[in-house]
Protein backbone atom coordinates (compact mmCIF):
# COMPACT_ATOMS: atom_id res chain seq x y z
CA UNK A 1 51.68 125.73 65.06
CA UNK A 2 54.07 126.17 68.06
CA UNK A 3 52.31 128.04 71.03
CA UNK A 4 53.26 132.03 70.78
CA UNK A 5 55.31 133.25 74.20
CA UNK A 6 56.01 130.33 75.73
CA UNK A 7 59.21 131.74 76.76
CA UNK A 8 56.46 134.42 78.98
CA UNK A 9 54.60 131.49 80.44
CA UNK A 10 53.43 131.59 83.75
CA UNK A 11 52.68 128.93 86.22
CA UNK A 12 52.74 129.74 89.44
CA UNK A 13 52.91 127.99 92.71
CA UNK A 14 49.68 128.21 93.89
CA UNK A 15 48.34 126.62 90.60
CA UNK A 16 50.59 123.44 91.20
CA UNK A 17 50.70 123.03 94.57
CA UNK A 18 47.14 124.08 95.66
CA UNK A 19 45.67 122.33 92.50
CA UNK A 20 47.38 119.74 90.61
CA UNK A 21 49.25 118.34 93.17
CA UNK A 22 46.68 118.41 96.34
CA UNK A 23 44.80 115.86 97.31
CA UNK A 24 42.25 117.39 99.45
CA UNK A 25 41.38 119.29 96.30
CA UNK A 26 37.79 119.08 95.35
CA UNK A 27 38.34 119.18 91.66
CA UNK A 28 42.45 118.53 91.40
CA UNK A 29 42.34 115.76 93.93
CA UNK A 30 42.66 112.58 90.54
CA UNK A 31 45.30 114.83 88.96
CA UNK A 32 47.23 115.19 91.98
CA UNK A 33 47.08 111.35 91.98
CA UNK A 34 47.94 111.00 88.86
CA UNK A 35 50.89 113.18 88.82
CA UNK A 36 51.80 111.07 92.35
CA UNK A 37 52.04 108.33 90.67
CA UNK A 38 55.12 109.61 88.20
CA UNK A 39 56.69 110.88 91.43
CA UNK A 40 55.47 114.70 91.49
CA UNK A 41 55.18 116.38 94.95
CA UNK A 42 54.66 119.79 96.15
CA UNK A 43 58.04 120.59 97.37
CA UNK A 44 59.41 120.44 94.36
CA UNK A 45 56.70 122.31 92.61
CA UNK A 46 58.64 123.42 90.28
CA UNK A 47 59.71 120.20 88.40
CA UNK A 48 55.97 120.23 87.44
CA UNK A 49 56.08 123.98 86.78
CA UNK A 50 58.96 123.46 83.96
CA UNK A 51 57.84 120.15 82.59
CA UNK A 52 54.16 121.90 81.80
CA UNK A 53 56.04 124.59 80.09
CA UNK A 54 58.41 122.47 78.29
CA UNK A 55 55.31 120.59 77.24
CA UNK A 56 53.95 123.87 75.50
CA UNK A 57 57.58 124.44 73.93
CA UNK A 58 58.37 120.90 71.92
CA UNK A 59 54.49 120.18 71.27
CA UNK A 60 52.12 121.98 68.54
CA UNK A 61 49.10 123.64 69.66
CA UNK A 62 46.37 121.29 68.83
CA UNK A 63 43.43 123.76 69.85
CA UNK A 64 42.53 127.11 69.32
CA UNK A 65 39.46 129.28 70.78
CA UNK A 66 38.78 132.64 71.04
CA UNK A 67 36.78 134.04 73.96
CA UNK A 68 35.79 137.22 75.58
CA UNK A 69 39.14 136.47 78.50
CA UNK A 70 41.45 135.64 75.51
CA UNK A 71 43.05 133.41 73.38
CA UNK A 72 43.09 129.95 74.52
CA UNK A 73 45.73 127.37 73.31
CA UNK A 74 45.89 123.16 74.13
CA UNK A 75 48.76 121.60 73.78
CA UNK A 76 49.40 117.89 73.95
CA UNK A 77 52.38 116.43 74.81
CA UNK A 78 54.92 114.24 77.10
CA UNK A 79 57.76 114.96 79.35
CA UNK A 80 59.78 113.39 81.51
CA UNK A 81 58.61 112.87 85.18
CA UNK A 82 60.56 112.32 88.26
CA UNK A 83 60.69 108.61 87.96
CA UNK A 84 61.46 108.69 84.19
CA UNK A 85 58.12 107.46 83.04
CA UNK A 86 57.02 110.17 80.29
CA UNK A 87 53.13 110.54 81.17
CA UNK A 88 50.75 111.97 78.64
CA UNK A 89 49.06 115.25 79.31
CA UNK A 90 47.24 117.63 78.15
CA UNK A 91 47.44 121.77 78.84
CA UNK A 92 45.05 124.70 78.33
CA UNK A 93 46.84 127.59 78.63
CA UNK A 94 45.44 131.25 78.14
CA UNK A 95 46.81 134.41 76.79
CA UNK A 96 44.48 137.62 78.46
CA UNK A 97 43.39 140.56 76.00
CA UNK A 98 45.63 142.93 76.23
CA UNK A 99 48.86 140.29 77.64
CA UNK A 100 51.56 138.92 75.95
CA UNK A 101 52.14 136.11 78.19
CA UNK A 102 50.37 132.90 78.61
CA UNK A 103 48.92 131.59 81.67
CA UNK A 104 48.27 127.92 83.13
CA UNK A 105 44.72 127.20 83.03
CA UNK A 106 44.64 123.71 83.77
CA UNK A 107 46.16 120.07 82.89
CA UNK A 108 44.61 116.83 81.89
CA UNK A 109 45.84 113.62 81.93
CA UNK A 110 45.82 111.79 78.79
């Protein structure tokens, strides 16, 4: 199954550049290595931003769960990166009761 409203997904600048790609982050600090290392940086947050959601476009949901903030999907996939490497990831992404559009929750690396 393809991942509902991906064309309303959201990931926003603070997620990327305050999480996955700082280092000083407490929890994001080894996936803003690891997205370093494929040539992600802040300033161009947005390469990230579109490459998550393209992730969630050409890949099938591999995960679903139900809980009392939504619908939560994973989605498994690879995309290009800045140095043309295509890393493995995976991302949780969550639709809110009562939304229509999906929301970044976070990324792994796979």
């Amino acid at each position: 199954m393809r991942s509902p409203n991906v064309e309303n997904a959201v990931v926003t600048q603070q997620k990327i550049v305050d999480y996955l790609l700082r280092l000083e982050h407490p929890d994001g600090w080894s996936k803003a290595v690891f997205f370093g290392r494929f040539g992600f940086r802040p300033e161009g947050w947005r390469i990230l931003a579109e490459a998550l959601i393209d992730v969630a476009r050409r890949n099938d949901v591999v995960s679903v769960a139900e809980s009392p903030w939504g619908c939560w999907h994973v989605v498994e996939g690879a995309r290009r990166a800045p140095d043309r490497r295509q890393p493995m990831i995976r991302t949780v992404w969550i639709i809110e009761e009562g939304d229509s559009a999906r929301r970044l929750v976070t990324v792994h690396p796979l």
